[in-house]
N, C-alpha and C. Protein backbone atom coordinates (compact mmCIF):
# COMPACT_ATOMS: atom_id res chain seq x y z
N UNK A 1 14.35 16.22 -18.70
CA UNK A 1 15.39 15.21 -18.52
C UNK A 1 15.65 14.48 -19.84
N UNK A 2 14.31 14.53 -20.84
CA UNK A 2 14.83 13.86 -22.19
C UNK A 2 15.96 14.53 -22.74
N UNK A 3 16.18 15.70 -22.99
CA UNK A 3 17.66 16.09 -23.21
C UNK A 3 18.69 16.09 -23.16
N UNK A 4 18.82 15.47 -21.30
CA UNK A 4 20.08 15.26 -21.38
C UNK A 4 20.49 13.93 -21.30
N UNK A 5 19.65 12.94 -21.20
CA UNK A 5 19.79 11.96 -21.28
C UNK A 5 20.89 11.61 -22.52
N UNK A 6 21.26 10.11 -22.18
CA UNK A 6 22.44 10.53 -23.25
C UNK A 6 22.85 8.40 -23.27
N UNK A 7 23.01 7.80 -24.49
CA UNK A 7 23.31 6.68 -24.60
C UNK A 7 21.95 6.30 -25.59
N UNK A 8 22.49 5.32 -26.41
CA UNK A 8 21.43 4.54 -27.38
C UNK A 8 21.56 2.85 -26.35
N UNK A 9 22.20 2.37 -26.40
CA UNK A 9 21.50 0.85 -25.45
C UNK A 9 21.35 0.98 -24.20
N UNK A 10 22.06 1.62 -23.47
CA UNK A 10 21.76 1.67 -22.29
C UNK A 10 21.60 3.59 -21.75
N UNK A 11 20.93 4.30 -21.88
CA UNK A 11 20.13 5.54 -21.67
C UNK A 11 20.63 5.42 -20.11
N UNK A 12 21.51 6.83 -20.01
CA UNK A 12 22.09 7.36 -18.98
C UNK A 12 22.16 8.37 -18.38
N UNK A 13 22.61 8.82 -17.14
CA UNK A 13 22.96 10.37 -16.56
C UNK A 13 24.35 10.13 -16.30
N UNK A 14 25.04 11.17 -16.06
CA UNK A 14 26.16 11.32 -14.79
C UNK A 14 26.02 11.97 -13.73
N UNK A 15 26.40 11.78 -12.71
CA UNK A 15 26.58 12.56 -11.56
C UNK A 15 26.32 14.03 -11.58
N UNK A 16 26.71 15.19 -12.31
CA UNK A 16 27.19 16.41 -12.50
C UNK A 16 25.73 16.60 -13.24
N UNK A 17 25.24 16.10 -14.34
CA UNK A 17 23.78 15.85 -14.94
C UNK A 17 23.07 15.36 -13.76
N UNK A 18 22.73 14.53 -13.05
CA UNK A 18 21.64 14.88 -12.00
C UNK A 18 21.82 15.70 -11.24
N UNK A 19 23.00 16.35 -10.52
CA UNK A 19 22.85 17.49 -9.81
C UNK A 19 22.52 18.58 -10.33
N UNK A 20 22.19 18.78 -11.54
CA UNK A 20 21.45 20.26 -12.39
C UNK A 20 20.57 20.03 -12.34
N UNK A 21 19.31 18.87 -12.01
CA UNK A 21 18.45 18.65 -12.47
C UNK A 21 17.86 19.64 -11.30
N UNK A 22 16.78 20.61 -11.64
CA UNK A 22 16.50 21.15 -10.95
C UNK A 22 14.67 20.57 -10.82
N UNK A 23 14.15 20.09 -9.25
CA UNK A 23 13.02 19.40 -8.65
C UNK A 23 12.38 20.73 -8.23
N UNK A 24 10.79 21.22 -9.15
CA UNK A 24 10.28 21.87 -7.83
C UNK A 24 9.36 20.96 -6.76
N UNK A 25 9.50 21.72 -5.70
CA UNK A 25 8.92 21.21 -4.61
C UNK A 25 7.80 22.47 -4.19
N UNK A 26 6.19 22.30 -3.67
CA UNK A 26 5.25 22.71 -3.39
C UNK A 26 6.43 23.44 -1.82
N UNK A 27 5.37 24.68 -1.70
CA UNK A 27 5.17 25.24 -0.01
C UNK A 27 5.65 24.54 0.52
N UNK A 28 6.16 24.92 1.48
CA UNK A 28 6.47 24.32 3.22
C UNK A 28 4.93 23.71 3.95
N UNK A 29 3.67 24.74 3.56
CA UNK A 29 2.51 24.67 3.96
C UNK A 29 1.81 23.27 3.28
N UNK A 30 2.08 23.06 1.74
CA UNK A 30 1.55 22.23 1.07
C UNK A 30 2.31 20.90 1.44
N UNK A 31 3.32 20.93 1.70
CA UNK A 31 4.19 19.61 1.83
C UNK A 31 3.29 19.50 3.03
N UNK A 32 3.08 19.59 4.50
CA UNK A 32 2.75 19.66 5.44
C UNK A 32 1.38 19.16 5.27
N UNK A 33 0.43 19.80 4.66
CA UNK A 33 -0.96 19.39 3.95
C UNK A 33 -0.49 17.53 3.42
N UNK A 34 0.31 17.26 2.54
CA UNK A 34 0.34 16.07 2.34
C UNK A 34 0.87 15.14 2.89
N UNK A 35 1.35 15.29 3.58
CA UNK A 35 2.17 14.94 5.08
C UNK A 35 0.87 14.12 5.80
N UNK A 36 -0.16 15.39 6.39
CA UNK A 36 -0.94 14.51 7.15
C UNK A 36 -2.15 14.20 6.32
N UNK A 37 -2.30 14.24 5.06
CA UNK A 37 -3.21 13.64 4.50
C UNK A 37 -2.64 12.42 4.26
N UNK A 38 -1.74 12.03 3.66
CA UNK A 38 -1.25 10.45 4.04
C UNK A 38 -0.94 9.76 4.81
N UNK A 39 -0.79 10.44 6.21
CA UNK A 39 -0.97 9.83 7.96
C UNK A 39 -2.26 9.54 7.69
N UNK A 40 -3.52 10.27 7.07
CA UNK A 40 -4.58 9.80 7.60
C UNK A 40 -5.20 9.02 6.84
N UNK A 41 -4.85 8.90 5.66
CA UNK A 41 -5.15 7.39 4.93
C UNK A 41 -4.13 6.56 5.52
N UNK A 42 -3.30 6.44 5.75
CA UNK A 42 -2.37 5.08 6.55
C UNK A 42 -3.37 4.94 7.54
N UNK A 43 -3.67 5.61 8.16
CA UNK A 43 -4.52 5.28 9.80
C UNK A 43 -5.60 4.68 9.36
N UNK A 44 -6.19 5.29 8.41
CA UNK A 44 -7.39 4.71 7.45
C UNK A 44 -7.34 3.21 7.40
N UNK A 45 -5.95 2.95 6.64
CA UNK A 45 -5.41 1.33 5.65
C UNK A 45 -5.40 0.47 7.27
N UNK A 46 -4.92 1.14 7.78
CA UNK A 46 -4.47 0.24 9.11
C UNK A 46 -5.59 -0.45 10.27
N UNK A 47 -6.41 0.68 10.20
CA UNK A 47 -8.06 0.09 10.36
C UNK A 47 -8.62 -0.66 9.59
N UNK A 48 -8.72 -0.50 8.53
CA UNK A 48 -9.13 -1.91 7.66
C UNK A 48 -8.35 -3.04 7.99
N UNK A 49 -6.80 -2.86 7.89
CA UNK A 49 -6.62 -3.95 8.28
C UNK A 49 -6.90 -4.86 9.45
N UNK A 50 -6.99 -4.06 10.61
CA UNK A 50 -7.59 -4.85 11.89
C UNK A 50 -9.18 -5.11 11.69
N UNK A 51 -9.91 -4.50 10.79
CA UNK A 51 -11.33 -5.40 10.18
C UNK A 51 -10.66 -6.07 9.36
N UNK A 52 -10.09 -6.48 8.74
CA UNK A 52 -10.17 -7.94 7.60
C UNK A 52 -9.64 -8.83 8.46
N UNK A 53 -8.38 -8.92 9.38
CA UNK A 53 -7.45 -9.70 9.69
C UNK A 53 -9.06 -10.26 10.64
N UNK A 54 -9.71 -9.34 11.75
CA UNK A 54 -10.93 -10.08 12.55
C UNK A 54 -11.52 -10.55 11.83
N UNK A 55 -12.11 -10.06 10.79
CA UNK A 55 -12.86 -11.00 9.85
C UNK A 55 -12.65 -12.69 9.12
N UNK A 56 -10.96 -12.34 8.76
CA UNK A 56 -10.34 -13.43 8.68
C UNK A 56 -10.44 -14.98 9.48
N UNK A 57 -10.63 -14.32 10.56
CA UNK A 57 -10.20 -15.03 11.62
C UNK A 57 -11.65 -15.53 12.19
N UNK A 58 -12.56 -14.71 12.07
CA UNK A 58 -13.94 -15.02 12.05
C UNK A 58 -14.48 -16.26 11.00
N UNK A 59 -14.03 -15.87 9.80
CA UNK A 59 -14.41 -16.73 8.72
C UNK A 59 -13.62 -18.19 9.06
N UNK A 60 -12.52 -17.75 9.22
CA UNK A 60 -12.03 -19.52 9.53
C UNK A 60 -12.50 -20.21 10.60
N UNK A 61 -12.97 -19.35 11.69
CA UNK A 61 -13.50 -20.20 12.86
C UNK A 61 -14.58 -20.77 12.30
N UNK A 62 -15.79 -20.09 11.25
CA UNK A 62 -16.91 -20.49 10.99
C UNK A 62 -16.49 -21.85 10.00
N UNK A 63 -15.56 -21.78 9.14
CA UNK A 63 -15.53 -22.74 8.53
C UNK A 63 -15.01 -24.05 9.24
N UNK A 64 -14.58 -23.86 10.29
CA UNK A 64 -14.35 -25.03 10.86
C UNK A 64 -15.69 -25.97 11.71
N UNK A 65 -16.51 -24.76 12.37
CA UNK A 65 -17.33 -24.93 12.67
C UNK A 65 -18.14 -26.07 11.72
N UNK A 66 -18.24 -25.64 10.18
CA UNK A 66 -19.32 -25.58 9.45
C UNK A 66 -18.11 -27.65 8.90
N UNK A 67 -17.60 -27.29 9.03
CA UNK A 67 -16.88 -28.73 8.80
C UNK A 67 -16.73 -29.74 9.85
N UNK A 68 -16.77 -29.23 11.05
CA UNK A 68 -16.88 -29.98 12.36
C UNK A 68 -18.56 -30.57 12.04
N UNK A 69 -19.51 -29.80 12.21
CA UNK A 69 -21.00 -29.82 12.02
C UNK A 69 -20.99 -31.00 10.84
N UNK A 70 -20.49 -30.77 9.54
CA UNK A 70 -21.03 -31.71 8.37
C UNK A 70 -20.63 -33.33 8.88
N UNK A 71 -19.03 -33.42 9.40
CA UNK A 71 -18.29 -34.71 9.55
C UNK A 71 -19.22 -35.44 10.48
N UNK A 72 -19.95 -34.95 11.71
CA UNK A 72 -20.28 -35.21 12.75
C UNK A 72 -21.76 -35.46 12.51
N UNK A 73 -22.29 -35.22 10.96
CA UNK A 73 -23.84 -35.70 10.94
C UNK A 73 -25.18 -34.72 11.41
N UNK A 74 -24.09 -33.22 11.66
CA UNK A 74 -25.50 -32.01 12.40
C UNK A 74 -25.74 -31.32 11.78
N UNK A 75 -24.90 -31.23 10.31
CA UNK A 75 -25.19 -29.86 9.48
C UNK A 75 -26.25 -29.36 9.20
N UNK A 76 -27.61 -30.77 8.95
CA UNK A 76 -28.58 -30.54 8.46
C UNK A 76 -29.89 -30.07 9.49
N UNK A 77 -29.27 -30.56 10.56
CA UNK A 77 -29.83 -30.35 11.88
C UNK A 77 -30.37 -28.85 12.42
């Protein structure tokens, strides 16, 4: 694409120049392979997220706890 690029301040294509640009693309088989290998890290990310968000939510209960306890004179208790 450095070739055909074309402009000194502002570096350009035209229309007719990106449609030559010729993209290879992997297998039908390999696309498919990465397909559900990134379903299964999303499913992955998305489980973590329902552990942090509980965790989250864990930690703030404790800190309230732990601030209810100090105001009230039991922390040490």
């Amino acid at each position: 694409m450095k070739n055909i690029v074309h402009g000194v301040g502002r570096p350009r294509l035209n229309l007719g120049e990106i449609k030559a640009i010729v993209l290879p693309l992997p297998p039908l088989a390999e696309q498919e392979r990465i397909v559900a290998e990134v379903e299964r890290r999303l499913s992955v990310i998305e489980e973590q997220e329902v552990v942090v968000t509980a965790s989250l939510k864990r930690a703030a209960r404790l800190r309230q706890s732990i601030l209810e306890r100090a105001f009230s004179g039991r922390l040490l208790s």
